[in-house]
Protein backbone atom coordinates (compact mmCIF):
# COMPACT_ATOMS: atom_id res chain seq x y z
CA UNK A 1 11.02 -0.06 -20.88
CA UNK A 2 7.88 2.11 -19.33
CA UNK A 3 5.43 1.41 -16.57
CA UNK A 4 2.11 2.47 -15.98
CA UNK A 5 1.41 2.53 -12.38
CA UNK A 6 -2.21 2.26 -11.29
CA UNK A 7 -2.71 5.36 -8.85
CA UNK A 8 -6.15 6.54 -8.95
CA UNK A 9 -8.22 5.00 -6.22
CA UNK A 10 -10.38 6.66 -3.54
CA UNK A 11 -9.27 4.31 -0.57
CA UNK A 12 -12.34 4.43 0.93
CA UNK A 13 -11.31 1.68 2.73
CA UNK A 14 -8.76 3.17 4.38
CA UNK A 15 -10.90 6.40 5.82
CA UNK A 16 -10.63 8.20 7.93
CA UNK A 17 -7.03 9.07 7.32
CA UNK A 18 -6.86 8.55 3.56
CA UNK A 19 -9.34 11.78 3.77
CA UNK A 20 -6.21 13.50 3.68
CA UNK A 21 -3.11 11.43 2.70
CA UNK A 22 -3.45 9.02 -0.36
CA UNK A 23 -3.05 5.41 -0.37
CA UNK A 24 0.36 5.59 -2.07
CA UNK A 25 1.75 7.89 0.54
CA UNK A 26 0.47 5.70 3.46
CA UNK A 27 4.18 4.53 4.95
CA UNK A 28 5.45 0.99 4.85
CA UNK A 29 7.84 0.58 7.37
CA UNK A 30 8.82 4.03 7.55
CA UNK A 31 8.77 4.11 3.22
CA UNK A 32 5.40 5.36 1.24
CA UNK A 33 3.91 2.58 -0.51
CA UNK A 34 4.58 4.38 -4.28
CA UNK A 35 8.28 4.10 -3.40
CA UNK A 36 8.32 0.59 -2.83
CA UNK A 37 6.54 0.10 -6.44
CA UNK A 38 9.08 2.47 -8.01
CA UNK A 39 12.26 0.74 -6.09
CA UNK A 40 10.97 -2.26 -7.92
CA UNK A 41 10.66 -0.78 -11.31
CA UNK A 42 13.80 0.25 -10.94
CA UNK A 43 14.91 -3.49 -10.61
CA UNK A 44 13.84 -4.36 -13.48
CA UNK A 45 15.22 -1.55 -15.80
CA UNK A 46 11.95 0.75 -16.02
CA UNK A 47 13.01 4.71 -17.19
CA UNK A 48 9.34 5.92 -17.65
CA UNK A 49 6.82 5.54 -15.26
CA UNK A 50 3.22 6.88 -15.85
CA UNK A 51 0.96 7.66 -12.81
CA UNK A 52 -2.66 7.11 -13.67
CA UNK A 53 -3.87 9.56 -10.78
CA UNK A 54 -7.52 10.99 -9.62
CA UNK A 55 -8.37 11.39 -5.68
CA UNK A 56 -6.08 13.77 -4.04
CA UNK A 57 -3.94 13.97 -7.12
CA UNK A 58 -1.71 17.12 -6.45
CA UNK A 59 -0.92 16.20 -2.91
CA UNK A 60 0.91 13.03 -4.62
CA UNK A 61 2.53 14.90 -7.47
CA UNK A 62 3.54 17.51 -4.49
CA UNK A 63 5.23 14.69 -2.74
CA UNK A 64 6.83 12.65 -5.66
CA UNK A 65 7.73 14.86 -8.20
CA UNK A 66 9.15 14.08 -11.85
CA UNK A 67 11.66 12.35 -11.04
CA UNK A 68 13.02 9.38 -8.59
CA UNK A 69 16.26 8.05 -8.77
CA UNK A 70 17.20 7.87 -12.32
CA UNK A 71 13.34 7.09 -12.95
CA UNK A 72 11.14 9.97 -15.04
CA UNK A 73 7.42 10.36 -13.78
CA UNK A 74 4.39 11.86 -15.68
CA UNK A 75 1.48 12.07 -14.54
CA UNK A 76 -2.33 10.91 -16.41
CA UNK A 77 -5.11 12.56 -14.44
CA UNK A 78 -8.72 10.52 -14.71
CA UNK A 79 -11.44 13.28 -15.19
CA UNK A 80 -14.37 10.33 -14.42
CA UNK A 81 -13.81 6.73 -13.06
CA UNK A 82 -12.36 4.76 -15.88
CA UNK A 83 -11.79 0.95 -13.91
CA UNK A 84 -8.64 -0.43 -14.56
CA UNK A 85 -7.85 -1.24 -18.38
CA UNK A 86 -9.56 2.50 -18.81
CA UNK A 87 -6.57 4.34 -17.12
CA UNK A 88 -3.57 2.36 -18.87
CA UNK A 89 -5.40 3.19 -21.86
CA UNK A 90 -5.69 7.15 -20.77
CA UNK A 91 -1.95 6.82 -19.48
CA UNK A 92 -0.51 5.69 -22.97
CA UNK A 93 -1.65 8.79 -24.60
CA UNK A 94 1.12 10.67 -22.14
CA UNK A 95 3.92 8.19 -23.14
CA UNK A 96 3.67 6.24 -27.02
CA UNK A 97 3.64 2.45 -25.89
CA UNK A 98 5.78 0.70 -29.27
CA UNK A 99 6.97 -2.27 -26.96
CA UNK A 100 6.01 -4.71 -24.31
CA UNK A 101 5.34 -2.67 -21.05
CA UNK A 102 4.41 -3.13 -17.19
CA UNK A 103 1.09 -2.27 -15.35
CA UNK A 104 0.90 -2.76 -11.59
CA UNK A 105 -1.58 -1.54 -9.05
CA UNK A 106 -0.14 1.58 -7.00
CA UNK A 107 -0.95 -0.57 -3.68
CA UNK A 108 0.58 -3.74 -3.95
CA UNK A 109 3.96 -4.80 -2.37
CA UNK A 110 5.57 -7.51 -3.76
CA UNK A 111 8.86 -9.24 -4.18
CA UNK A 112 8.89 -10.18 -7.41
CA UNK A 113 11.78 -10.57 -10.14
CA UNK A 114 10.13 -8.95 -12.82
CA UNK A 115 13.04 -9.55 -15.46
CA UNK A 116 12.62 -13.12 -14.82
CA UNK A 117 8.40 -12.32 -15.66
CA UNK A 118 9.50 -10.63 -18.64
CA UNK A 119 11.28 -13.41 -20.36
CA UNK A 120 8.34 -15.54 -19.69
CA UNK A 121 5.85 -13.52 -21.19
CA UNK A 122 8.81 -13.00 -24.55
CA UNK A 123 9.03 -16.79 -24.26
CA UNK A 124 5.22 -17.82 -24.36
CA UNK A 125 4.00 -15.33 -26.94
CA UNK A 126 1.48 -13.57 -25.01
CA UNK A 127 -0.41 -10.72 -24.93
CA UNK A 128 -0.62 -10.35 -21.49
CA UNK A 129 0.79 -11.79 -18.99
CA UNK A 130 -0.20 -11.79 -15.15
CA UNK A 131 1.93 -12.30 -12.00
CA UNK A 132 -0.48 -14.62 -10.13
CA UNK A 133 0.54 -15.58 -6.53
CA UNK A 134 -1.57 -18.13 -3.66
CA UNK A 135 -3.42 -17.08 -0.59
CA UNK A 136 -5.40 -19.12 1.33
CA UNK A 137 -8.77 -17.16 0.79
CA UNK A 138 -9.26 -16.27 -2.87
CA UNK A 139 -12.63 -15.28 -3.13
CA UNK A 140 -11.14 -11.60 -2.02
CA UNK A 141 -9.66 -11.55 -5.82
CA UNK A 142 -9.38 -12.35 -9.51
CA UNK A 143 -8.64 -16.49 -9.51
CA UNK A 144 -6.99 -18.46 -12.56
CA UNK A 145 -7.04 -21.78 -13.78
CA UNK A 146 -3.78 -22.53 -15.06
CA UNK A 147 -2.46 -25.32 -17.33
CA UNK A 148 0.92 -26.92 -17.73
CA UNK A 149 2.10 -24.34 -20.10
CA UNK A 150 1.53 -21.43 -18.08
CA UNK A 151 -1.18 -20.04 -19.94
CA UNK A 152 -4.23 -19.29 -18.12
CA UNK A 153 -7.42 -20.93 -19.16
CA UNK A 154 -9.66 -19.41 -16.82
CA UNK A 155 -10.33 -16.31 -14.95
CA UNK A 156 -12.61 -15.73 -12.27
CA UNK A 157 -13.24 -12.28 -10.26
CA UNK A 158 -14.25 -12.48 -6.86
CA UNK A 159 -15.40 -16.21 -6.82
CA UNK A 160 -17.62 -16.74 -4.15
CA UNK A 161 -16.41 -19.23 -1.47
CA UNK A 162 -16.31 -22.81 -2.35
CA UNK A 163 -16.55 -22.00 -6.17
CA UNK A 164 -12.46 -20.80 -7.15
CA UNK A 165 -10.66 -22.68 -9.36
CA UNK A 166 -7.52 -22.75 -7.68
CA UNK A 167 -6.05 -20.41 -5.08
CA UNK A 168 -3.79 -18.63 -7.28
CA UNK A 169 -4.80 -15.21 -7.54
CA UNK A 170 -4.69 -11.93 -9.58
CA UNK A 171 -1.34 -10.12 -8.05
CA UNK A 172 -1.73 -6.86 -9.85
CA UNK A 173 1.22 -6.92 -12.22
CA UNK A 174 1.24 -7.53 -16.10
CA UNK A 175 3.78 -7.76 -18.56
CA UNK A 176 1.43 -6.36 -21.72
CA UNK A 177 1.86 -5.82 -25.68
CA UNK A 178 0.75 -2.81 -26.69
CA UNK A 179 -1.87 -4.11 -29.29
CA UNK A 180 -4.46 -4.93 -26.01
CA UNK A 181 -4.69 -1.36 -25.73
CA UNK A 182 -7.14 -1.36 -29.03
CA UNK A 183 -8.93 -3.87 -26.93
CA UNK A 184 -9.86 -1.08 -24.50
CA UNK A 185 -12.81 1.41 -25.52
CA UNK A 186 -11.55 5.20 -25.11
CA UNK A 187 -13.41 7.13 -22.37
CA UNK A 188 -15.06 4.75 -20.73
CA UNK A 189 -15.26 2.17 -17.04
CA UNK A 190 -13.02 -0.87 -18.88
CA UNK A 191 -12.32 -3.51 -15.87
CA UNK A 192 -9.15 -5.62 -17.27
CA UNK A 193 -10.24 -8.64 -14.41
CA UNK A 194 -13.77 -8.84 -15.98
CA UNK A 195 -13.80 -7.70 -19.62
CA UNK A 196 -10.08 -8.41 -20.84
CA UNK A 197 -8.91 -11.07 -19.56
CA UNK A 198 -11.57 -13.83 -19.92
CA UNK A 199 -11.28 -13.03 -23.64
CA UNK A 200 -8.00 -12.87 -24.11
CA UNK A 201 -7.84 -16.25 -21.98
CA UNK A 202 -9.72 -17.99 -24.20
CA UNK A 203 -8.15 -17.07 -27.16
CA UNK A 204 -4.76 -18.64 -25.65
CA UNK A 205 -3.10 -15.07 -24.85
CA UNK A 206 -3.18 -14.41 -21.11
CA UNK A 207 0.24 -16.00 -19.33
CA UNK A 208 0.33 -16.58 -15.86
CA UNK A 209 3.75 -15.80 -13.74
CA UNK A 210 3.17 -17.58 -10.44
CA UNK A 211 5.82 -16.21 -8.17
CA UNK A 212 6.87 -16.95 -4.18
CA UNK A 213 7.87 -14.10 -2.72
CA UNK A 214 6.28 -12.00 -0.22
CA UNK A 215 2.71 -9.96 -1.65
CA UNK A 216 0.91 -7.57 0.08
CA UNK A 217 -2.63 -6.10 -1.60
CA UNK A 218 -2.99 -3.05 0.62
CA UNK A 219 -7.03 -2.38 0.15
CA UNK A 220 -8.11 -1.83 4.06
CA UNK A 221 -6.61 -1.07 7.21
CA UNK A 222 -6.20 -4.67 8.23
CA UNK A 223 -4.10 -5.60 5.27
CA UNK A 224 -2.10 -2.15 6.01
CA UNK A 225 -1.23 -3.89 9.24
CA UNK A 226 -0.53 -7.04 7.87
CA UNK A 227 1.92 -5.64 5.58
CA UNK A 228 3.87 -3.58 8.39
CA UNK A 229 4.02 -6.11 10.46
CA UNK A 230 4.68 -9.14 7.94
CA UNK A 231 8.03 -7.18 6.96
CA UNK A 232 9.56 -5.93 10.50
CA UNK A 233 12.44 -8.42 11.14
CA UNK A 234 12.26 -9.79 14.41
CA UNK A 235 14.88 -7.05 15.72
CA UNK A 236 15.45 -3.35 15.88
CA UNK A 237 16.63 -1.17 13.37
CA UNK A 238 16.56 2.43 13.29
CA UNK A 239 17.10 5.28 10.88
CA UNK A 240 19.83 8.20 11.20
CA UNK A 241 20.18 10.60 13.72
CA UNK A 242 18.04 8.59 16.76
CA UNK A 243 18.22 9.32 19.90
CA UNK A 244 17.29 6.23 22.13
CA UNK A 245 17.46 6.84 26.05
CA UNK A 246 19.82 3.90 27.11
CA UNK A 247 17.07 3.00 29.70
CA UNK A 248 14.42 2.63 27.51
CA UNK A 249 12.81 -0.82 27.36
CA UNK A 250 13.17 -1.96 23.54
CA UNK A 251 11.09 -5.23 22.63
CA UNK A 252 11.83 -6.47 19.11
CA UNK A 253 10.60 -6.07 16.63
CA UNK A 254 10.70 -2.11 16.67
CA UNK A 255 11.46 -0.30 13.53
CA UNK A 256 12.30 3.49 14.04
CA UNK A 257 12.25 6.20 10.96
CA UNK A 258 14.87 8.83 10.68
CA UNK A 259 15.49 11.28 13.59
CA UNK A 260 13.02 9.89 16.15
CA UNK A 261 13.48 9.98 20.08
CA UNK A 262 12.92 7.60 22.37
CA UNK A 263 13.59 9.14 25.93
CA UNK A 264 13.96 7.41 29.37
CA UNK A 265 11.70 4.36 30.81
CA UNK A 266 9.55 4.74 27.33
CA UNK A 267 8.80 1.08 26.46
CA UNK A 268 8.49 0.51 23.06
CA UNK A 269 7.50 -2.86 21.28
CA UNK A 270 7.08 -5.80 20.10
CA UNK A 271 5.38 -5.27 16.84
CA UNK A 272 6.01 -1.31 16.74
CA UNK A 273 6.49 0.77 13.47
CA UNK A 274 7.26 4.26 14.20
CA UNK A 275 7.80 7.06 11.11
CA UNK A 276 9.83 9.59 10.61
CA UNK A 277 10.40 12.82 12.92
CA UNK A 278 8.20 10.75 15.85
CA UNK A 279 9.21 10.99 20.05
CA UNK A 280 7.74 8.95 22.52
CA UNK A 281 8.57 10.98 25.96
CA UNK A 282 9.33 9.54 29.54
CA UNK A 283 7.71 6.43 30.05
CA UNK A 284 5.24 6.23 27.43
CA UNK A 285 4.28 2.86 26.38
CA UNK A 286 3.35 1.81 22.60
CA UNK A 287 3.39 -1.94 21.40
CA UNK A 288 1.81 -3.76 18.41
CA UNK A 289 0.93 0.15 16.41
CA UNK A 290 2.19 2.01 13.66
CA UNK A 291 3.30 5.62 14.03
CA UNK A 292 3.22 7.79 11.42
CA UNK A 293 5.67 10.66 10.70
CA UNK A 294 5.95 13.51 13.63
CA UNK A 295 3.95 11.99 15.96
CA UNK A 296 4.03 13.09 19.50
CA UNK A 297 3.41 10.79 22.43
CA UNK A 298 3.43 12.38 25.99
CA UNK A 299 4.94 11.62 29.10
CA UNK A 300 3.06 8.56 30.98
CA UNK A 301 1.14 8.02 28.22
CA UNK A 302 -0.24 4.29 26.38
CA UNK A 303 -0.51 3.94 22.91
CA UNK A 304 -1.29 -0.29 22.24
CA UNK A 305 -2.63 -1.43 18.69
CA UNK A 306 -3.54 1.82 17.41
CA UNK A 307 -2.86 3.40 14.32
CA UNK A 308 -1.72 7.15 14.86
CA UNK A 309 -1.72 9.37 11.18
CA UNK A 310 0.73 12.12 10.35
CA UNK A 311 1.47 14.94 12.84
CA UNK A 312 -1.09 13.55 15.71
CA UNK A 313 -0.13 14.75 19.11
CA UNK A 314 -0.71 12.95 22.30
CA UNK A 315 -1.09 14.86 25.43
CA UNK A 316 0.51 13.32 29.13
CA UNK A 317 -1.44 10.48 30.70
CA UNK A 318 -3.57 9.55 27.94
CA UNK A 319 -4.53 6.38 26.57
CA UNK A 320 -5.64 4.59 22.98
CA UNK A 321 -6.48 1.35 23.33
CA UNK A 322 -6.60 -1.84 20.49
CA UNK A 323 -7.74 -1.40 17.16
CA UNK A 324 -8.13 2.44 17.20
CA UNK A 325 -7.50 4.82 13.85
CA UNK A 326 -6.34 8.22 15.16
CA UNK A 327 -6.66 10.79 12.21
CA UNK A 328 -3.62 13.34 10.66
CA UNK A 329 -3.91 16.39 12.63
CA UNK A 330 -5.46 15.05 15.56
CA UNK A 331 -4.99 16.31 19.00
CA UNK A 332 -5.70 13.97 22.66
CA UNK A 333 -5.57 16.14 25.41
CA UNK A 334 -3.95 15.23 28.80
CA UNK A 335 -5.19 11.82 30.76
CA UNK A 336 -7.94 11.02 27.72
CA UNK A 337 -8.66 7.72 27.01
CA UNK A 338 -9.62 6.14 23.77
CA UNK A 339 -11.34 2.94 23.96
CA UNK A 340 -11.08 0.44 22.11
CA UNK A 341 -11.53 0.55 17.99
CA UNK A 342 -12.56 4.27 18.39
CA UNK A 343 -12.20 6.06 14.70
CA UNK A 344 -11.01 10.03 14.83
CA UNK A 345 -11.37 12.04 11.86
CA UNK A 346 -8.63 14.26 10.72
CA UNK A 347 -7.33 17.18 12.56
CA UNK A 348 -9.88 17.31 15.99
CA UNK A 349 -8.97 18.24 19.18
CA UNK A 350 -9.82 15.26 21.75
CA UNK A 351 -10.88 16.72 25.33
CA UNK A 352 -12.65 14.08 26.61
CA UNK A 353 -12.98 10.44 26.81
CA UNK A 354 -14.06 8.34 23.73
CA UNK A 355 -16.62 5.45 24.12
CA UNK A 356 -15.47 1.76 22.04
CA UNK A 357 -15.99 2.13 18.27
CA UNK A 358 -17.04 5.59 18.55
CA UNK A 359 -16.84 7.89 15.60
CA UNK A 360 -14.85 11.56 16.31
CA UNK A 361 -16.53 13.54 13.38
């Protein structure tokens, strides 16, 4: 069985740092998001996954490669925004699609038994079929209206408030027969939410796979949070080759990537994701942030609801306060303090203090 794995966003609502990284290498608890889609593929069986790819392209194919774990990758590059039917359409020209087949958006997280999806959408006859799971605000997505036979009888994109149908929503997964690709007009914006699937939900055809499990749609830097947070366990647990000072002051829950140090008096936690590669030196302090690989936090130094990007370094006796983005690359000098939801762009040096909700340019 293949895949097609929806890749190809900008992120601009994860700026300033997906400038530089893309969306599917942003780390989930210490894993980049397109890992956790191809762990689940995986699962279920997949062999072939297609990346439909466009902003930053290379960097990903740099990172991932062909191959992952048994899996084979190829990649389909968009050469002009195609929406999202447009790129599964572009993608099946790398791979011939003779059989039923999975889509998924790059940036969801989900735990989802997709065999168990599969034999649905055999069982019901459908041409697509859609995992749908229920949030509490659905005017954010694509709503159904579902009957007693799982088929969907309505679909609604972005209700506005008040108006959905129901609040199961759009998860970003589909089981689909290759025939709806004829659906889709070659070389063009196609949106599956707004142009495929109300027809094919009239007609009878679109299936709807409500499922329970945890799902994260990462679009912004809130739901990034969410989604780190949402998974730590409430305990520690720590990659290989650690070193943790045994008078450092651990408050679950902490996760800790692969060879990090932790060295005396630091306090670390609760609510703490730290990457790969990442030291926090004598008595620094970080709670409630995520820390991306090879970060460097100084001695004395206060890192509290932040998010720090690959390879920033923080100086001695500095501080970044709640709800601050601190760029790859970046540099804080000695006894700076960022206040409070301050944005740095990648790779500046920070030598003085930074007003609230200032932007480092």
């Amino acid at each position: 069985m293949k895949a097609v794995v929806l890749a190809g966003g900008y992120a601009t609502r994860l700026r300033p740092i997906s400038y530089v990284l893309p969306k599917l290498l942003f780390p989930v608890l210490g894993k980049p998001m397109i890992y956790w889609t191809l762990d689940l593929l995986k699962e279920a069986g997949i062999e072939e996954v297609v990346l439909g790819v466009n902003y930053l392209a290379e960097n990903l194919r740099a990172s991932v490669g062909s191959k992952y774990d048994g899996i084979t990758i190829d990649y389909s590059l968009e050469s002009q925004e195609l929406g999202t039917a447009g790129p599964i359409k572009l993608a099946s020209s790398k791979t011939e699609m003779k059989e039923t087949f999975i889509a998924m958006n790059g940036d969801v997280i989900a735990q989802i038994n997709l065999r168990d999806m599969l034999d649905q959408h055999k069982r019901t006859g459908a041409l697509v079929t859609d995992a749908l799971h229920q949030v509490e605000t659905p005017s954010r997505f694509g709503v159904v209206e579902l009957d007693t036979q799982d088929r969907i009888r309505r679909f609604v994109e972005k209700p506005k408030p008040g108006t959905a149908p129901s609040r199961l929503v759009n998860a970003g997964i589909y089981m689909i027969q290759p025939e709806v690709l004829e659906r889709v007009a070659p070389n063009r914006k196609v949106s599956l939410e707004r142009e495929i699937f109300p027809t094919l939900a009239k007609e009878g055809k679109l299936s709807g796979f409500p499922f329970k499990g945890h799902w994260f749609d990462i679009g912004n830097l809130t739901d990034y949070r969410r989604a780190n947070f949402s998974l730590l366990r409430d305990s520690m647990a720590h990659g290989e080759n650690c070193v943790i000072a045994t008078d450092a002051l651990m408050r679950n829950p902490v996760f800790i990537g692969n060879n990090s140090r932790i060295e005396s008096k630091a306090r670390v936690g609760p609510n703490v994701v730290l990457g790969n590669d990442t030291s926090i030196a004598r008595c620094g302090k970080v709670a409630r942030s995520i820390i991306f690989d090879g970060v460097r936090i100084g001695k004395d130094s206060e890192v509290v609801g932040a998010i720090l990007g690959t390879g920033v370094k923080v100086g001695k006796n500095a501080k970044i306060d709640r709800g601050c983005t601190i760029s790859p690359g970046v540099t804080v000098a000695d006894r700076v303090k960022i206040h409070a939801g301050a944005i740095i762009h990648p790779y500046k040096e920070v030598n003085q203090n930074v007003r609230a909700a200032a932007h480092v340019m």
